[in-house]
Protein backbone atom coordinates (compact mmCIF):
# COMPACT_ATOMS: atom_id res chain seq x y z
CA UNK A 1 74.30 -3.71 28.16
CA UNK A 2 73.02 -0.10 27.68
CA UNK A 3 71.88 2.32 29.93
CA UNK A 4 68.37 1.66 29.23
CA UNK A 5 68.48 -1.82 29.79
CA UNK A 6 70.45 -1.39 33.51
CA UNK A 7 68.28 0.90 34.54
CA UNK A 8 64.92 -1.17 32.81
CA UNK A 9 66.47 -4.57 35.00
CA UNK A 10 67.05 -2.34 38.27
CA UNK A 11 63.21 -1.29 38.56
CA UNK A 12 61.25 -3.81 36.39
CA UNK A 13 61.17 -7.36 37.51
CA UNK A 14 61.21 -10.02 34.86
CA UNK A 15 57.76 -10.96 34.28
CA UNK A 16 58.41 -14.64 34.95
CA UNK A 17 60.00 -14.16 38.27
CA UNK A 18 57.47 -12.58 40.10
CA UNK A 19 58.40 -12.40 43.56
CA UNK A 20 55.79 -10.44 45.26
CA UNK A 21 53.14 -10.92 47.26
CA UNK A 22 50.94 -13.90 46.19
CA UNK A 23 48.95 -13.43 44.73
CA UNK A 24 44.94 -12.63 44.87
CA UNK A 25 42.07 -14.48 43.42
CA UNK A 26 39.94 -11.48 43.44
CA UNK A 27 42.13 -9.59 41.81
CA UNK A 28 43.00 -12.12 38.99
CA UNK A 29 39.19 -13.75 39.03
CA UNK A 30 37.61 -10.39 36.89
CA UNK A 31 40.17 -10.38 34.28
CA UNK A 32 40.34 -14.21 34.07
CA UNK A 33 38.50 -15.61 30.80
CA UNK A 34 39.45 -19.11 29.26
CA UNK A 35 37.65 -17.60 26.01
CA UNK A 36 39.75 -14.19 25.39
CA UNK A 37 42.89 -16.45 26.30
CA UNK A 38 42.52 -18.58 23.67
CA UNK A 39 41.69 -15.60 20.99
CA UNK A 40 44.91 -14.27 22.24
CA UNK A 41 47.23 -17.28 21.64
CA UNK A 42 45.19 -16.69 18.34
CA UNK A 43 46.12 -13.51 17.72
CA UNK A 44 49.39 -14.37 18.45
CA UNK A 45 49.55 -17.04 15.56
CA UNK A 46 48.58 -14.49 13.34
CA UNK A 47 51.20 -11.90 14.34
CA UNK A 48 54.05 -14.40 13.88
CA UNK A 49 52.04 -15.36 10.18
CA UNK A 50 52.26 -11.76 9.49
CA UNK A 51 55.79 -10.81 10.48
CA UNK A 52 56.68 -14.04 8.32
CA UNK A 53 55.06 -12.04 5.48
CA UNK A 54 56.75 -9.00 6.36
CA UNK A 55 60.32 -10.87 6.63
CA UNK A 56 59.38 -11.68 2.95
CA UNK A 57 58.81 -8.29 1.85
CA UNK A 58 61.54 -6.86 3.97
CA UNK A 59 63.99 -9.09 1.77
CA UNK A 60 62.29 -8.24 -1.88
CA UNK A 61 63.63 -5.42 -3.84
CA UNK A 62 60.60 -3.44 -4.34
CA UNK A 63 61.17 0.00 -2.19
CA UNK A 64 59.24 2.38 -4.52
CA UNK A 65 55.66 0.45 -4.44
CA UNK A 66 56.48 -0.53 -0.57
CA UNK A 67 56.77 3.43 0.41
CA UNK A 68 54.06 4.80 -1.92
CA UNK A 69 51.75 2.21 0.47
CA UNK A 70 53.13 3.19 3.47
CA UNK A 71 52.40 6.68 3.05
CA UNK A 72 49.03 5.98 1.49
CA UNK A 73 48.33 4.50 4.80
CA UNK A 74 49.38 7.01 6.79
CA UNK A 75 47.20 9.74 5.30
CA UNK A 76 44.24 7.26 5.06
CA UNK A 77 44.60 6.49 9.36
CA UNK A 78 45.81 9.77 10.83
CA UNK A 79 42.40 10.73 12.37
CA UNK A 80 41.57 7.34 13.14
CA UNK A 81 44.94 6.40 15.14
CA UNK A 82 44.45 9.86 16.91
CA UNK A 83 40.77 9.29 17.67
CA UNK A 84 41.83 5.13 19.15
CA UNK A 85 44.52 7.24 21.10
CA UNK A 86 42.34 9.91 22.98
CA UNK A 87 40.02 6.82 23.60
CA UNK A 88 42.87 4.65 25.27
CA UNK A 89 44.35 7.46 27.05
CA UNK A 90 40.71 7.88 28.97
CA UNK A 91 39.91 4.58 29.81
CA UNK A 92 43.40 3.80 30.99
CA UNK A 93 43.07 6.72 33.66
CA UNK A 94 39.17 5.46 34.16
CA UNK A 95 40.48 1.79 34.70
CA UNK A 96 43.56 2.79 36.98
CA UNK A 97 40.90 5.04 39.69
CA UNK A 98 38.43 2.10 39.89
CA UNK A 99 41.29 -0.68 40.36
CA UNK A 100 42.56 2.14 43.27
CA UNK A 101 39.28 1.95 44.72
CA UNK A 102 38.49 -1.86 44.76
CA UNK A 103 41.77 -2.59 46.18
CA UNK A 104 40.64 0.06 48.67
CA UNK A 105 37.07 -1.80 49.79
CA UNK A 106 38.67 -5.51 49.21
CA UNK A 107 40.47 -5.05 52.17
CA UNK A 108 37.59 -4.34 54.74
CA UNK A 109 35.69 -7.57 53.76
CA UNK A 110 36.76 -10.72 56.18
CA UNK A 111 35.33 -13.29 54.09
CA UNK A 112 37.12 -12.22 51.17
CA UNK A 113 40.53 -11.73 52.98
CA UNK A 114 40.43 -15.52 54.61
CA UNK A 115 39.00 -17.06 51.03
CA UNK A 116 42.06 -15.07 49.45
CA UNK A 117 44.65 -16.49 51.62
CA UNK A 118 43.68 -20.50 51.22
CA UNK A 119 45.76 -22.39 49.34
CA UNK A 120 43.74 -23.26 46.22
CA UNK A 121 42.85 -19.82 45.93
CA UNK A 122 46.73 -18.70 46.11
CA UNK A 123 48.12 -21.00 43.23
CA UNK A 124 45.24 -20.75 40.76
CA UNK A 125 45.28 -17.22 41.57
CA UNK A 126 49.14 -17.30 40.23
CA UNK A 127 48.57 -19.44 37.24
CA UNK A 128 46.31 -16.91 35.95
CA UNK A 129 48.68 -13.60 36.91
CA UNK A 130 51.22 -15.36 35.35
CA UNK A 131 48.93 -16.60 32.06
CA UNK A 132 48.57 -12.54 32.26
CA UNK A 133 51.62 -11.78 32.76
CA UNK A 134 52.84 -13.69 29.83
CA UNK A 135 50.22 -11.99 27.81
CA UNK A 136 51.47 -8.69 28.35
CA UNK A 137 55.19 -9.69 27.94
CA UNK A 138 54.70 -10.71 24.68
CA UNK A 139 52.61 -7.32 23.94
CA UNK A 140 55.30 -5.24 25.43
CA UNK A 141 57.62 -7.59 23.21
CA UNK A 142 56.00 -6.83 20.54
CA UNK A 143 55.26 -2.92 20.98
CA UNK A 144 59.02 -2.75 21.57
CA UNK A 145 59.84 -3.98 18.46
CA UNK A 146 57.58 -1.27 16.78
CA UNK A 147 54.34 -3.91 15.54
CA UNK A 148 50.70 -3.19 16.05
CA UNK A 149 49.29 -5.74 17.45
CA UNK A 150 45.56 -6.02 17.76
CA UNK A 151 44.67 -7.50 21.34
CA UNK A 152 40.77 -8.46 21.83
């Protein structure tokens, strides 16, 4: 095992085991949508399509044509991948403040706190962390392996 991968297992659970706190309707309830879930499996389909295709060209002999496209692309996306990252940076500190704050006010409503705690709440509430959990293992997965993968 290498270094990475001790130190990635001592601080990073594996997404499957989650063995936290249970966990919280209102927090899963927002990003819950039976919709976007199924464009994802979806999107998924398509990946594995597409790295089939790749697997294809991978094994053919053509090099030449392969890297002429590649670097066509390149030039033809530079300002565009730049301008998507500037964008993602922003909104991932914008979405990481208000999730601070709502877990802030969450806690100072009663109502909330006892519906939170029943027991229907609790294990629906954990099918759909671990529905996203899965969603962003296979992302991680995926971005680990070096594939863009377009997530709607």
């Amino acid at each position: 095992m290498s270094q990475f991968e001790n130190i990635r297992d001592k601080y990073i659970k594996d997404v499957m085991n989650v063995e936290s706190k249970p966990a919280n309707i209102l927090d899963q309830l927002p990003s819950y949508n039976s919709y976007d879930t199924n464009v994802f499996i979806d999107t998924m389909n398509i990946e594995y399509q597409e790295q089939l295709t790749l697997n294809s060209l991978l094994k053919s002999e053509n090099v030449g044509e392969k890297s002429s496209e590649i670097k066509e692309f390149v030039k033809d996306n530079s300002e565009r991948v730049n301008n998507e990252l500037r964008t993602l940076e922003e909104i991932t500190k914008d979405l990481k403040k208000i999730c601070n704050e709502n877990k802030e006010m969450e806690k100072g409503i009663k109502e909330f706190e006892e519906l939170m705690e029943s027991e229907e709440c609790v294990e629906i509430a954990e099918k759909m962390r671990k529905i996203k959990a899965l969603k962003n293992d296979i992302l991680h997965f995926l971005d680990g392996a070096g594939l863009r993968v377009q997530h709607l």
